[in-house]
N, C-alpha and C. Protein backbone atom coordinates (compact mmCIF):
# COMPACT_ATOMS: atom_id res chain seq x y z
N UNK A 1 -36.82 -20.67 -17.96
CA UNK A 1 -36.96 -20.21 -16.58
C UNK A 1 -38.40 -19.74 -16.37
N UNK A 2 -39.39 -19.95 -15.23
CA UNK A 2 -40.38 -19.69 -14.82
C UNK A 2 -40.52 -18.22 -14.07
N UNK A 3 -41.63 -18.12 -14.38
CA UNK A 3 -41.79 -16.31 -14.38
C UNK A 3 -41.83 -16.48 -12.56
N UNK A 4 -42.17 -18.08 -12.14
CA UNK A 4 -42.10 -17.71 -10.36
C UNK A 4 -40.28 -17.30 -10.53
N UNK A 5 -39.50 -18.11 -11.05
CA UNK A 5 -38.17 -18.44 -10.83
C UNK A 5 -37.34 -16.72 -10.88
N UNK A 6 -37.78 -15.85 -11.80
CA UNK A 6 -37.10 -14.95 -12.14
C UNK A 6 -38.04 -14.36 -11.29
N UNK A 7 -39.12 -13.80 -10.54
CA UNK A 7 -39.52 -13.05 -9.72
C UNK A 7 -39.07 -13.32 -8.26
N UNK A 8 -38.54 -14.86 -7.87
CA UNK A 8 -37.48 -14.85 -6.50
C UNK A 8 -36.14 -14.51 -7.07
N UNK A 9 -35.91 -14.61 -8.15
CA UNK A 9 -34.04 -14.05 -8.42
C UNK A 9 -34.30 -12.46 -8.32
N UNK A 10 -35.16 -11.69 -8.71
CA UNK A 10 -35.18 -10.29 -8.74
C UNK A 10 -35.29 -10.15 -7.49
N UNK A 11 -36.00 -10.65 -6.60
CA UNK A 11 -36.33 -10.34 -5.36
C UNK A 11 -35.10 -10.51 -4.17
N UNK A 12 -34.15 -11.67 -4.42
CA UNK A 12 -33.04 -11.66 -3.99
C UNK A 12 -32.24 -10.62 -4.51
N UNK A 13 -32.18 -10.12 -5.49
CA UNK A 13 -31.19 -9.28 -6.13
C UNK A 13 -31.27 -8.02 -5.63
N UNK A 14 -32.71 -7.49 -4.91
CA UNK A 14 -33.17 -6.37 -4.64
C UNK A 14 -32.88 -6.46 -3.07
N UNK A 15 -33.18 -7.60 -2.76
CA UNK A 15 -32.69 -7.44 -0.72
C UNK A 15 -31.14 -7.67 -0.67
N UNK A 16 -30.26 -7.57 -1.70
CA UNK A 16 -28.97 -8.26 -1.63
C UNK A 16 -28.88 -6.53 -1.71
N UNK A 17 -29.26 -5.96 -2.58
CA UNK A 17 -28.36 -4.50 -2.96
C UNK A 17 -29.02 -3.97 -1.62
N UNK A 18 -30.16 -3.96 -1.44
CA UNK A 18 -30.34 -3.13 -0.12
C UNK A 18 -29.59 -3.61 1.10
N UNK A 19 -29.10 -4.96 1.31
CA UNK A 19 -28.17 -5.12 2.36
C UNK A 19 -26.99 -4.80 2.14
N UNK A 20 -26.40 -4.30 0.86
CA UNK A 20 -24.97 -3.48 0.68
C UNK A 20 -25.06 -2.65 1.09
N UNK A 21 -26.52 -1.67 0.30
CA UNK A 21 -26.27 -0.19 0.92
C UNK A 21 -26.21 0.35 2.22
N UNK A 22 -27.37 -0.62 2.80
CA UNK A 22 -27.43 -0.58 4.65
C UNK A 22 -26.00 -0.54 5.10
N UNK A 23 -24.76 -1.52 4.38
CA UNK A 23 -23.87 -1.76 4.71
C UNK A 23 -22.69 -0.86 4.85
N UNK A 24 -22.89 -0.13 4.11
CA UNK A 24 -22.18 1.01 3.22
C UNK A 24 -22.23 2.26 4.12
N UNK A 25 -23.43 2.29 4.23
CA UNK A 25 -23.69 3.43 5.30
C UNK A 25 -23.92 2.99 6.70
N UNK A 26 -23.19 1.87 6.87
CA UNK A 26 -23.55 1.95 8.30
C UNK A 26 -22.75 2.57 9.28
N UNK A 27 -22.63 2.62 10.36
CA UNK A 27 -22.06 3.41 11.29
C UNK A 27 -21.51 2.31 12.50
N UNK A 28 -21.34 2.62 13.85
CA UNK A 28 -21.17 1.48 14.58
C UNK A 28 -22.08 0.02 14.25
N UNK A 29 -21.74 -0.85 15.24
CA UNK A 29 -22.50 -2.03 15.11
C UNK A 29 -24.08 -1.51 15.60
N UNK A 30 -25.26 -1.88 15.12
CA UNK A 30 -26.41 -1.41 16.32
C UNK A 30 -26.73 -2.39 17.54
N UNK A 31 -27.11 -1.96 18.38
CA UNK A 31 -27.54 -2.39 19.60
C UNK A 31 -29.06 -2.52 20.04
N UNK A 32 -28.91 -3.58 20.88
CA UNK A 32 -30.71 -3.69 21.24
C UNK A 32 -31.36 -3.09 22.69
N UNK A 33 -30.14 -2.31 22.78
CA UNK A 33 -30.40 -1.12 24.15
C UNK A 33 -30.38 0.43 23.96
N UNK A 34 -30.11 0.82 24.72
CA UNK A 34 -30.71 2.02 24.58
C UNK A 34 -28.75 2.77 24.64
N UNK A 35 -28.31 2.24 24.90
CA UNK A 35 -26.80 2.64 25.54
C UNK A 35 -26.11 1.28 26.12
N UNK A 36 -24.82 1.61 25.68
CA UNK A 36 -23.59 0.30 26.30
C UNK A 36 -23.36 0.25 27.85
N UNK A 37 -23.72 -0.44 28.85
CA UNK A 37 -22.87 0.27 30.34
C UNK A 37 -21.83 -1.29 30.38
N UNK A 38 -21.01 0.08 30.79
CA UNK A 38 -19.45 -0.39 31.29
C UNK A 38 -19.57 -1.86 32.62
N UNK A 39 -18.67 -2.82 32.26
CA UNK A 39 -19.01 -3.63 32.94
C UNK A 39 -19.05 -3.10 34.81
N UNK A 40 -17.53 -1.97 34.37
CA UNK A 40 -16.82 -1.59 35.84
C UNK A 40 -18.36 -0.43 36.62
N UNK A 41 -19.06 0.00 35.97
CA UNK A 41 -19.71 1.31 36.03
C UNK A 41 -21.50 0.79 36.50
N UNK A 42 -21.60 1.10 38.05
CA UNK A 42 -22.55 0.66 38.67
C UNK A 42 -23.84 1.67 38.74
N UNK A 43 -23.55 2.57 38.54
CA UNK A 43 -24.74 4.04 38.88
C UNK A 43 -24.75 4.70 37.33
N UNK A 44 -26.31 4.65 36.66
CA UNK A 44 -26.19 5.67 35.60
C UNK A 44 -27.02 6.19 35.85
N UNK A 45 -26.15 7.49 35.41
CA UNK A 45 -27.07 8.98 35.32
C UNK A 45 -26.63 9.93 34.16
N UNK A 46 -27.07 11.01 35.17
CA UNK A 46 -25.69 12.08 34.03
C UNK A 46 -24.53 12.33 33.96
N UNK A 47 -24.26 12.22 34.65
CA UNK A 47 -22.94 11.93 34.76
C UNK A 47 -21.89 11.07 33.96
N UNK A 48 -22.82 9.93 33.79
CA UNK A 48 -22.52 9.26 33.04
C UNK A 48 -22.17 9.59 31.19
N UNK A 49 -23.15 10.12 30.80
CA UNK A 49 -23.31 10.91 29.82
C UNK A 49 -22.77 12.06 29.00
N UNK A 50 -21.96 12.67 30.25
CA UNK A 50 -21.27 13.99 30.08
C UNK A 50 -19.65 13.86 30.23
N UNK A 51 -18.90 14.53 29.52
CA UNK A 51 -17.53 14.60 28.82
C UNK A 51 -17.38 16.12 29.58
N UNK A 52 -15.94 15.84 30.24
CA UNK A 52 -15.56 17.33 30.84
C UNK A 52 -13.96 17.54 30.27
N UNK A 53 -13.76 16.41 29.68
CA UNK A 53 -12.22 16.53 29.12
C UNK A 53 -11.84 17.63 28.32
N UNK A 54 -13.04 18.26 27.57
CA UNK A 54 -13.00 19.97 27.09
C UNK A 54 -12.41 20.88 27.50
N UNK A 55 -12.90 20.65 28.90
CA UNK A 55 -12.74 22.14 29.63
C UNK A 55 -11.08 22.38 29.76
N UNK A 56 -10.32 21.60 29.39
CA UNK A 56 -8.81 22.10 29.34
C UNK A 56 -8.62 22.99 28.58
N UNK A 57 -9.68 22.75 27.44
CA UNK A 57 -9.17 24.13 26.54
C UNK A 57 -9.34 25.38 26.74
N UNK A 58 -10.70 25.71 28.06
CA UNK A 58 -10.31 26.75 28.21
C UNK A 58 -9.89 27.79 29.40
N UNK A 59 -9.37 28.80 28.76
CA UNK A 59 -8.18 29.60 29.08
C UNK A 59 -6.95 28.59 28.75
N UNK A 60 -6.52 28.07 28.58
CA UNK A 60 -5.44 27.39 28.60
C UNK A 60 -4.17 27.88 27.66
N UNK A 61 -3.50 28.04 27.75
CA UNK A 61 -1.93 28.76 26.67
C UNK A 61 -2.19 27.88 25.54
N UNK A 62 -1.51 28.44 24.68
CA UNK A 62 -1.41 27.78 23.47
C UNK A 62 -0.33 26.36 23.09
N UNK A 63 -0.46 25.04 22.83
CA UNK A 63 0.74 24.67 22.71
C UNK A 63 1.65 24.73 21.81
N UNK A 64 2.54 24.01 22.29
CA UNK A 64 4.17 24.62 21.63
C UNK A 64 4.13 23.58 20.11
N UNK A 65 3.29 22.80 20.45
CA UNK A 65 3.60 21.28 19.23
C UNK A 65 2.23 21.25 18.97
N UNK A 66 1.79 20.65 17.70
CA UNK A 66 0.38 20.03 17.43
C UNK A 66 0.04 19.20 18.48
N UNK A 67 -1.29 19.20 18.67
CA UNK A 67 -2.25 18.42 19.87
C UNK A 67 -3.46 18.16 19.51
N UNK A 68 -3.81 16.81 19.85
CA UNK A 68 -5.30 16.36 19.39
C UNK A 68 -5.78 15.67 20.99
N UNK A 69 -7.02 16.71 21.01
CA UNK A 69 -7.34 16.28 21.94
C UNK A 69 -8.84 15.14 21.57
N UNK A 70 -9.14 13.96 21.92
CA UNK A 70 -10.49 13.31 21.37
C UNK A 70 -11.73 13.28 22.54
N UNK A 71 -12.54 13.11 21.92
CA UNK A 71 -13.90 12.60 23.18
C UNK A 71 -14.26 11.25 22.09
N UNK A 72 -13.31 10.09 22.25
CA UNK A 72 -14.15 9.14 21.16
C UNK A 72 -14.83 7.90 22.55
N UNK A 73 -15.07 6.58 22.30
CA UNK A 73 -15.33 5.92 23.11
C UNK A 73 -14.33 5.47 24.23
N UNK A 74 -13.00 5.50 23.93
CA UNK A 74 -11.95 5.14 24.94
C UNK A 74 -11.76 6.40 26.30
N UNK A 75 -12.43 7.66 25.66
CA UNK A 75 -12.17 8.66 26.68
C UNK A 75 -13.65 8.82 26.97
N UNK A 76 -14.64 8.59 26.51
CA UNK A 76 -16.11 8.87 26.85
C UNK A 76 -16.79 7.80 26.83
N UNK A 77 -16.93 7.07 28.01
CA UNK A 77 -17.76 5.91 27.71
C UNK A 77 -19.15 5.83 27.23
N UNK A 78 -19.54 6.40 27.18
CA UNK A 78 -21.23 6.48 26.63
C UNK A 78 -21.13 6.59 25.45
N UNK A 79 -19.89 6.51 24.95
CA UNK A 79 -20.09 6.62 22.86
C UNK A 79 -20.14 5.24 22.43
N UNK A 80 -19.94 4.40 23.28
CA UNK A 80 -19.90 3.22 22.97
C UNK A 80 -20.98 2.84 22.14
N UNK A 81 -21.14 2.62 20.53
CA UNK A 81 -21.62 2.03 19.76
C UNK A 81 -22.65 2.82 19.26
N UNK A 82 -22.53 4.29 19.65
CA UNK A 82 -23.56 5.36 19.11
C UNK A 82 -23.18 6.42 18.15
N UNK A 83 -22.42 5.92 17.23
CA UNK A 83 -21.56 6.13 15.59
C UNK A 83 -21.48 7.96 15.91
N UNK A 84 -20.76 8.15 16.87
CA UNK A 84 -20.42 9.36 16.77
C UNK A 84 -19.32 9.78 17.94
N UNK A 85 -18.65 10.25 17.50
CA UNK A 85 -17.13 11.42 18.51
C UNK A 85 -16.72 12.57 17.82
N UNK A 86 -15.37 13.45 18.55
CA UNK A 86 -15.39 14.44 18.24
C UNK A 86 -13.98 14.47 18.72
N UNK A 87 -13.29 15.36 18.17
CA UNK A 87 -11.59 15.58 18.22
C UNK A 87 -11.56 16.84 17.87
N UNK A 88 -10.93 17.81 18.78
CA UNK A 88 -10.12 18.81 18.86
C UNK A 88 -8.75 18.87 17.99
N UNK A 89 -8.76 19.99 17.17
CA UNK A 89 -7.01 19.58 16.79
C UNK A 89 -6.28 21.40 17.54
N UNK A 90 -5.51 21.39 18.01
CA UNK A 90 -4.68 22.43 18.28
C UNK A 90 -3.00 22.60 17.48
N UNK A 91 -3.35 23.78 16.02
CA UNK A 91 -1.91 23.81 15.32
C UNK A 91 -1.33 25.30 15.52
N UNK A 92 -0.20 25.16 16.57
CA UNK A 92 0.64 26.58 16.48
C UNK A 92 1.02 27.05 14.70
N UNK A 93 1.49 27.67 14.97
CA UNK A 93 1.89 28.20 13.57
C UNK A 93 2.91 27.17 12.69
N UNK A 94 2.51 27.29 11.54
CA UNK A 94 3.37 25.82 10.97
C UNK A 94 3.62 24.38 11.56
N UNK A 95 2.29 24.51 11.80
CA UNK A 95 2.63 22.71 12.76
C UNK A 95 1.49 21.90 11.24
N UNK A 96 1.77 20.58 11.45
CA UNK A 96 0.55 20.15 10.45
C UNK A 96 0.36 18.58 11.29
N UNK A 97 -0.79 18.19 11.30
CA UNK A 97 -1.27 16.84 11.24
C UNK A 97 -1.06 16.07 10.04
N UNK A 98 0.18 15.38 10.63
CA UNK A 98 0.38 14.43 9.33
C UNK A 98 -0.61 13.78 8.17
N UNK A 99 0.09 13.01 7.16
CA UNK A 99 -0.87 12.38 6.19
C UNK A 99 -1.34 11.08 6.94
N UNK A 100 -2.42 10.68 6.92
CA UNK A 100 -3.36 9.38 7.98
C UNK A 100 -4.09 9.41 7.14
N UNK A 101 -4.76 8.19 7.32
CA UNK A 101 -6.01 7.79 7.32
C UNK A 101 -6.93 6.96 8.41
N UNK A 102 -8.35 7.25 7.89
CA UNK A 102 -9.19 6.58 8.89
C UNK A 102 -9.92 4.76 8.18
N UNK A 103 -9.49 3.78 8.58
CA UNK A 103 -9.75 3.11 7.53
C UNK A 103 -11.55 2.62 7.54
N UNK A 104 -12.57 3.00 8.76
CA UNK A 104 -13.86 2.79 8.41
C UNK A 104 -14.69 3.75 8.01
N UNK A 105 -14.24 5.01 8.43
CA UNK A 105 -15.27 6.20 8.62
C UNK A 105 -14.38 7.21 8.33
N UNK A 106 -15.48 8.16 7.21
CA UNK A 106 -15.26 9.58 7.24
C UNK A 106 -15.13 10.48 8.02
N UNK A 107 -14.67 12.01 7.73
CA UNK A 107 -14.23 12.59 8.80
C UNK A 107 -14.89 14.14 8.08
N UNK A 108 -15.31 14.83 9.16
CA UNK A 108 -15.63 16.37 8.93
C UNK A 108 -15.53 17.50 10.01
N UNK A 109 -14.50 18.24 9.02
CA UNK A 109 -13.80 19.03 9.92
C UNK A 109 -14.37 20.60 9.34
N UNK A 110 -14.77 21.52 11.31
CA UNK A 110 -14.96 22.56 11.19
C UNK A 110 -13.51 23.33 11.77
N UNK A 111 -13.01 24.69 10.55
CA UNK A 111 -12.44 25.82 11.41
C UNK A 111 -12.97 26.59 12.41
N UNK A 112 -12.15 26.63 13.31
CA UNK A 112 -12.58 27.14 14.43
C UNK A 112 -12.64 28.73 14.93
N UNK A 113 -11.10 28.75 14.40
CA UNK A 113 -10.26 30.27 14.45
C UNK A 113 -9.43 29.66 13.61
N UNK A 114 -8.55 30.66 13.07
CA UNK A 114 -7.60 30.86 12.07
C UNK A 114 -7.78 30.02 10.60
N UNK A 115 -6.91 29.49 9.66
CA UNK A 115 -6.65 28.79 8.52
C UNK A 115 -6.15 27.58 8.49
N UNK A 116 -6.83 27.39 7.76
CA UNK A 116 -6.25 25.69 7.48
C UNK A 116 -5.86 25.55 6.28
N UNK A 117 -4.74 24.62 5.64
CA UNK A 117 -4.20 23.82 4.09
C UNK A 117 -5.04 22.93 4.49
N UNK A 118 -5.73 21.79 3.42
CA UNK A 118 -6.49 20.40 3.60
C UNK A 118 -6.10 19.90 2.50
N UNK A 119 -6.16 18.43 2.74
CA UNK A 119 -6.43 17.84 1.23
C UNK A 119 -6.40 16.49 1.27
N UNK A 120 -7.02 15.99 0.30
CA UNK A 120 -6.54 14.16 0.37
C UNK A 120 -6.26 13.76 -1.16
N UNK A 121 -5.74 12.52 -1.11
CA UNK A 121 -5.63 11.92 -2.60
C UNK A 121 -6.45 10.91 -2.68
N UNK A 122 -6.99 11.04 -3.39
CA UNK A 122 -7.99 9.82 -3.82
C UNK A 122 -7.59 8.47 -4.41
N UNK A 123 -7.94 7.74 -5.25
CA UNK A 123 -7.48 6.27 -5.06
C UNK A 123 -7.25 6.71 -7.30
N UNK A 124 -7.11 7.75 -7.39
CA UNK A 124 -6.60 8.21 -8.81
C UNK A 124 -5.62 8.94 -8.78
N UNK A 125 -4.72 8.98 -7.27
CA UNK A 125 -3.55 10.11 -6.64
C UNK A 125 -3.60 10.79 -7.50
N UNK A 126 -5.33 11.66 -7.20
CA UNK A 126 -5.35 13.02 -7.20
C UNK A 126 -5.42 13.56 -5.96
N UNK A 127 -4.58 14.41 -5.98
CA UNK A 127 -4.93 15.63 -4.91
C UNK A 127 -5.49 16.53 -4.86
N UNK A 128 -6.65 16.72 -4.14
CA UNK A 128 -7.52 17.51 -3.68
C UNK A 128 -7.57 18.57 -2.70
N UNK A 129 -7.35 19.68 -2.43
CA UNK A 129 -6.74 20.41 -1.45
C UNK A 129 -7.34 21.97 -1.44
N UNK A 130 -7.31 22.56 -0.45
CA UNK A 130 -7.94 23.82 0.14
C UNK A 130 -7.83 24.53 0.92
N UNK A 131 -7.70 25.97 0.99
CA UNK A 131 -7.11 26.28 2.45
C UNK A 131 -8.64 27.25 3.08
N UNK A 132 -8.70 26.86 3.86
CA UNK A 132 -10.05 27.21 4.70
C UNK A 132 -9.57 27.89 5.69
N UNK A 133 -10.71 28.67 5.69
CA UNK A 133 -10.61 29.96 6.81
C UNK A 133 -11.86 29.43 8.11
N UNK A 134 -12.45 30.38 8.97
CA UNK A 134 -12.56 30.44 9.95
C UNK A 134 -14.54 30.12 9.53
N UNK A 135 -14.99 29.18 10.14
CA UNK A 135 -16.11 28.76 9.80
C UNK A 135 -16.39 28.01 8.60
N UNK A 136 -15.18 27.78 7.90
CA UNK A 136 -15.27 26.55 6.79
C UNK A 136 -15.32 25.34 7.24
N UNK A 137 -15.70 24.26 6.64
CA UNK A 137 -16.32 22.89 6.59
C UNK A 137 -15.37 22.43 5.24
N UNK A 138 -14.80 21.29 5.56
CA UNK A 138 -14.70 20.62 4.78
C UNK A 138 -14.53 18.78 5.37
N UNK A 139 -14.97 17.84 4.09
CA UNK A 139 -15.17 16.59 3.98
C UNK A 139 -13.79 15.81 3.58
N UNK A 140 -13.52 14.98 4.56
CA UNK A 140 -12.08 13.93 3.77
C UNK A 140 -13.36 12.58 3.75
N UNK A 141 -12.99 12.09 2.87
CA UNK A 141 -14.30 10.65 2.22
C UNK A 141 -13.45 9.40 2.97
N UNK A 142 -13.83 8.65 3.56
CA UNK A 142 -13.37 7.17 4.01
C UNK A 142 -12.63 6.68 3.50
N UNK A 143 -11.30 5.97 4.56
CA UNK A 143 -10.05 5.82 3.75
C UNK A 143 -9.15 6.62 3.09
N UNK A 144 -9.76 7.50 2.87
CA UNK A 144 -8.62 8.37 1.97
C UNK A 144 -7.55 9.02 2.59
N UNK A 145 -6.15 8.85 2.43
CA UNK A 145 -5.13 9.82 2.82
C UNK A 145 -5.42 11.15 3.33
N UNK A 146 -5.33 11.74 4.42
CA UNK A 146 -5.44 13.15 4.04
C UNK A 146 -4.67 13.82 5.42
N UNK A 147 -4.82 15.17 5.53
CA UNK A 147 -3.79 16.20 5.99
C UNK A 147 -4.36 17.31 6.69
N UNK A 148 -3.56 18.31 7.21
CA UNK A 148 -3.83 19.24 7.41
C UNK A 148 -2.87 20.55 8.01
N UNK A 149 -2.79 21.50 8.12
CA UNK A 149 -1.71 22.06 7.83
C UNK A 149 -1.83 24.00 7.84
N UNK A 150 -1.17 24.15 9.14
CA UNK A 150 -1.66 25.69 9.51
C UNK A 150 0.04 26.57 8.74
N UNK A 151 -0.71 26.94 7.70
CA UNK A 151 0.40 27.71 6.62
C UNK A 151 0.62 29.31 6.59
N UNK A 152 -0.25 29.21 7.87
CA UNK A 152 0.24 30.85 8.98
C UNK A 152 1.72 31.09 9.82
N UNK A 153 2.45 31.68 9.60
CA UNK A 153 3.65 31.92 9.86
C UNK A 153 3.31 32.42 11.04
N UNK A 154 2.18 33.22 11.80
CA UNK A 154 2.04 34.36 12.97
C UNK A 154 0.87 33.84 13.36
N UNK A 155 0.04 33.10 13.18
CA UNK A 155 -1.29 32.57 13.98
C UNK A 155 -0.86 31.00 13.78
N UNK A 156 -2.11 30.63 15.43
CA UNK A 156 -2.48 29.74 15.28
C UNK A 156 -3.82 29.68 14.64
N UNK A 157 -4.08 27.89 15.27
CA UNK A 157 -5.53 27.78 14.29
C UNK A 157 -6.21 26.22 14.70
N UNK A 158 -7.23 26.57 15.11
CA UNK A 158 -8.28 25.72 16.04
C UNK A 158 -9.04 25.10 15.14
N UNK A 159 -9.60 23.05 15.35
CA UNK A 159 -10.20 23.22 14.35
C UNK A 159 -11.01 21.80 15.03
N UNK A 160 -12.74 21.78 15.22
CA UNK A 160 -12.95 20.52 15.39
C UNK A 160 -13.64 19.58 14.39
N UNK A 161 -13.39 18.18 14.82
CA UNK A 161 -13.51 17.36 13.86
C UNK A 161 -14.81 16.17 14.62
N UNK A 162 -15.69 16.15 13.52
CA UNK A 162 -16.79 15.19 13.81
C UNK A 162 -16.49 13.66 13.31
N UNK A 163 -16.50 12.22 13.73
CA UNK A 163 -17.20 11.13 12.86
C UNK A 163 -18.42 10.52 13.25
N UNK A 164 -18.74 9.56 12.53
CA UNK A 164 -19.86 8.80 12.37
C UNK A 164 -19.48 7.26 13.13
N UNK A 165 -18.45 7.31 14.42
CA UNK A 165 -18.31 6.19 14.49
C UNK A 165 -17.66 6.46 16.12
N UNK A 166 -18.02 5.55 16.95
CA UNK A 166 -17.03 6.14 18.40
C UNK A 166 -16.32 5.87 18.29
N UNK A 167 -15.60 4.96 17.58
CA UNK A 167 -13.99 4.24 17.31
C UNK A 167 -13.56 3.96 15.62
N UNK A 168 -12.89 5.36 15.34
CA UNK A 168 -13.01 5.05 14.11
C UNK A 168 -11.51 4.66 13.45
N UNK A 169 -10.37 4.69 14.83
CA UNK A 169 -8.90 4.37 14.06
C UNK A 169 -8.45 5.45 13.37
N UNK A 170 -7.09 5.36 13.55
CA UNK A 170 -6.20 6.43 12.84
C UNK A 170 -4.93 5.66 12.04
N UNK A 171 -4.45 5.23 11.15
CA UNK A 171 -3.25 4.77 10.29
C UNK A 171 -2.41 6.34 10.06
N UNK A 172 -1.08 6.43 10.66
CA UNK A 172 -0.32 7.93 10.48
C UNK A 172 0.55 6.81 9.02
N UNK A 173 0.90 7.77 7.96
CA UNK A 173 1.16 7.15 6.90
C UNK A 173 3.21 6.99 7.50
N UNK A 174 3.57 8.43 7.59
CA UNK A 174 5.30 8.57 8.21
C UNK A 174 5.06 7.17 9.50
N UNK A 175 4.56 6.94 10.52
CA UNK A 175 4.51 6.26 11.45
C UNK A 175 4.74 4.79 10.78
N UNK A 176 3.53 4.76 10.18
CA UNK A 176 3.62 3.51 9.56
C UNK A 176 4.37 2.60 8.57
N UNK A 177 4.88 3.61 8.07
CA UNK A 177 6.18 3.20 6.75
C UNK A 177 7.58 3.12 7.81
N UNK A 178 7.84 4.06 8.72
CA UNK A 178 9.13 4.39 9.34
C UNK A 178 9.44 3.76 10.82
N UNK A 179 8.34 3.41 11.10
CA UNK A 179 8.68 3.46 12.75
C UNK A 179 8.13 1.92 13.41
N UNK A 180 7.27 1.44 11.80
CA UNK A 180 7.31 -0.61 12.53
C UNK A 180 8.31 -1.51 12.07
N UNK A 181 9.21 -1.05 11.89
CA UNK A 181 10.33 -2.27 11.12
C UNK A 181 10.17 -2.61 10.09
N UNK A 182 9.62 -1.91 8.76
CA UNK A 182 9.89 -2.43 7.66
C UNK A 182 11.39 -2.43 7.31
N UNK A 183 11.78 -3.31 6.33
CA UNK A 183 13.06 -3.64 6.18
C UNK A 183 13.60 -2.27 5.32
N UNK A 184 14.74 -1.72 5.99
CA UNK A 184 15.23 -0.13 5.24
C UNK A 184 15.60 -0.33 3.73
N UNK A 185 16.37 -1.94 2.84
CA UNK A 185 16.41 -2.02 2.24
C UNK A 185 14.84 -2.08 1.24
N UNK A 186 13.63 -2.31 1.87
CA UNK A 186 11.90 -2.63 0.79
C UNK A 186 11.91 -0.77 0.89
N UNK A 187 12.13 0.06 1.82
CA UNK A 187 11.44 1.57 2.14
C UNK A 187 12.64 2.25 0.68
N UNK A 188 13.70 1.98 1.03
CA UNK A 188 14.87 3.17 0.20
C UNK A 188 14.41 2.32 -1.79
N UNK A 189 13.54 1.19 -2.01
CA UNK A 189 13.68 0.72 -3.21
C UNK A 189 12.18 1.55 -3.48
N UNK A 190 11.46 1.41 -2.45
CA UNK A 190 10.12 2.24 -2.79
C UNK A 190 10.52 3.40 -3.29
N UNK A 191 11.26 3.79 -2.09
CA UNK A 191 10.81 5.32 -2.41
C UNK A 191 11.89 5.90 -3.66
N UNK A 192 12.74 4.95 -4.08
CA UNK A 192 13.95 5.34 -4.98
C UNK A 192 15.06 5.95 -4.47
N UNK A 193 15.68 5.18 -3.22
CA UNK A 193 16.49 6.89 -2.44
C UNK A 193 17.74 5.59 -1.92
N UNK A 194 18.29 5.89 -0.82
CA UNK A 194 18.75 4.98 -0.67
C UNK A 194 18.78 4.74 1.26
N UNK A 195 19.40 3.34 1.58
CA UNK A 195 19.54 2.92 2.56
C UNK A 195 19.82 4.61 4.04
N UNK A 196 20.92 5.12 3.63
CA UNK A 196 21.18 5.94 4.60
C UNK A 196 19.79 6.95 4.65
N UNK A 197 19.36 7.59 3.52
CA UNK A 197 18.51 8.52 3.86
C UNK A 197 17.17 7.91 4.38
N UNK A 198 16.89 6.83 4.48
CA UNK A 198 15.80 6.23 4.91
C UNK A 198 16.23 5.80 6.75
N UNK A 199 17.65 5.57 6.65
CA UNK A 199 18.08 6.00 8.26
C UNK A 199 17.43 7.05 9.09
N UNK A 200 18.06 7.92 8.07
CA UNK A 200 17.98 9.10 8.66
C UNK A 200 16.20 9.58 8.68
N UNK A 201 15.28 9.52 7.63
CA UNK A 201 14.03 9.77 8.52
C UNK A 201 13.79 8.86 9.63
N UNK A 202 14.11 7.80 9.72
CA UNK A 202 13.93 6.85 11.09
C UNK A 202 14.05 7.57 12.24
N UNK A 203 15.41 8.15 12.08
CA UNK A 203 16.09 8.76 13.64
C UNK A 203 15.38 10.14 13.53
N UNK A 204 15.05 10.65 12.40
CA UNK A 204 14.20 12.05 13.19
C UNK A 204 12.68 11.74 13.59
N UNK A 205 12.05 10.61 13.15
CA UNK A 205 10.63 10.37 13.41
C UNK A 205 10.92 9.99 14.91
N UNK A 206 12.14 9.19 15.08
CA UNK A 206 11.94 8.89 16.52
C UNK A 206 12.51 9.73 17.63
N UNK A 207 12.83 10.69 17.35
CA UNK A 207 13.17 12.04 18.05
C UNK A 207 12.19 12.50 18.46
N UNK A 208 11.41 12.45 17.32
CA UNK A 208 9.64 13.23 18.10
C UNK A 208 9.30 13.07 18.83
N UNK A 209 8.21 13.56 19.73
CA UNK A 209 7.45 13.03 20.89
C UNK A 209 6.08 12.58 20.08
């Protein structure tokens, strides 16, 4: 092999890993504008720009059930393709945000008021877990399972959540096993249990709102 031959293979080898890593970390698609406008949306300004869907939270009572409120691109049009939103979670006492995942993008969540349980399992189903108080930060890593969970009997507990993406998807793990028609006989062999009790989470998942 010629010393040209192995100085274009290194050289491919070196723009190949740098186009993984670009890849790896990327965020939305990029764009060659400055901002997305809506096909329907004739006048930009500020208006344009600004999210008022917040302001419900305040003064507002507490609710009775977990609530996620989002500002991602479907409720804020200007996030469109600018790798970032933001989600409210609201948990009365003993409420939890199920186990989900996000399948492109990480997620980082600040306490707001009160406590939080956290945790995810990693792809070595380990569980990782923490209960955070009021100005804690914690990281769930991309893809990974994870939770959350107000283990206050007498408070609630406020908590917002940042990504790196305006549309980053949610997979609910109970939703997804229970509530698209997998066959009850593949769910009760998984899980080792049997036909009726796999009924029966069916009919309480679909009780929920």
């Amino acid at each position: 092999m010629s010393s040209s031959t192995s100085t274009q293979r290194l050289y491919f080898l070196l723009l190949s890993s740098l186009a993984l890593i670009q890849t790896a970390f990327a965020g939305d698609p990029d764009i060659t504008s400055d901002f997305i406008i809506p096909s329907n949306v004739t006048q930009i300004d500020g208006n344009f720009f600004t999210f008022t869907g917040m302001r419900s939270l305040v003064g507002a009572p507490l609710p009775a059930t977990f609530k996620v409120l989002k500002a991602s691109m479907v409720e804020f049009l200007a996030l469109n393709r600018q790798s970032v939103s933001y989600v409210v979670l609201q948990f009365p006492s003993g409420s939890t945000n199920l186990p989900h995942t996000h399948p492109r993008f990480a997620e980082l969540l600040l306490v707001i008021d009160g406590s939080l349980q956290v945790g995810f399992v990693n792809t070595a189903n380990k569980l990782c877990i923490q209960t955070l108080q009021t100005g804690d930060m914690f990281v769930f890593p991309k893809e990974l399972f994870h939770f959350q969970y107000n283990l206050d009997a007498q408070n609630p507990a406020l908590a917002f959540l940042a990504f790196g993406s305006a549309n980053v998807g949610t997979v609910s793990l109970p939703n997804t096993l229970f509530t698209t028609g997998i066959d009850d006989t593949v769910l009760a062999k998984s899980f080792k249990t049997d036909v009726a009790t796999i009924q029966a989470l069916k009919a309480e998942l679909a009780s929920k709102p």
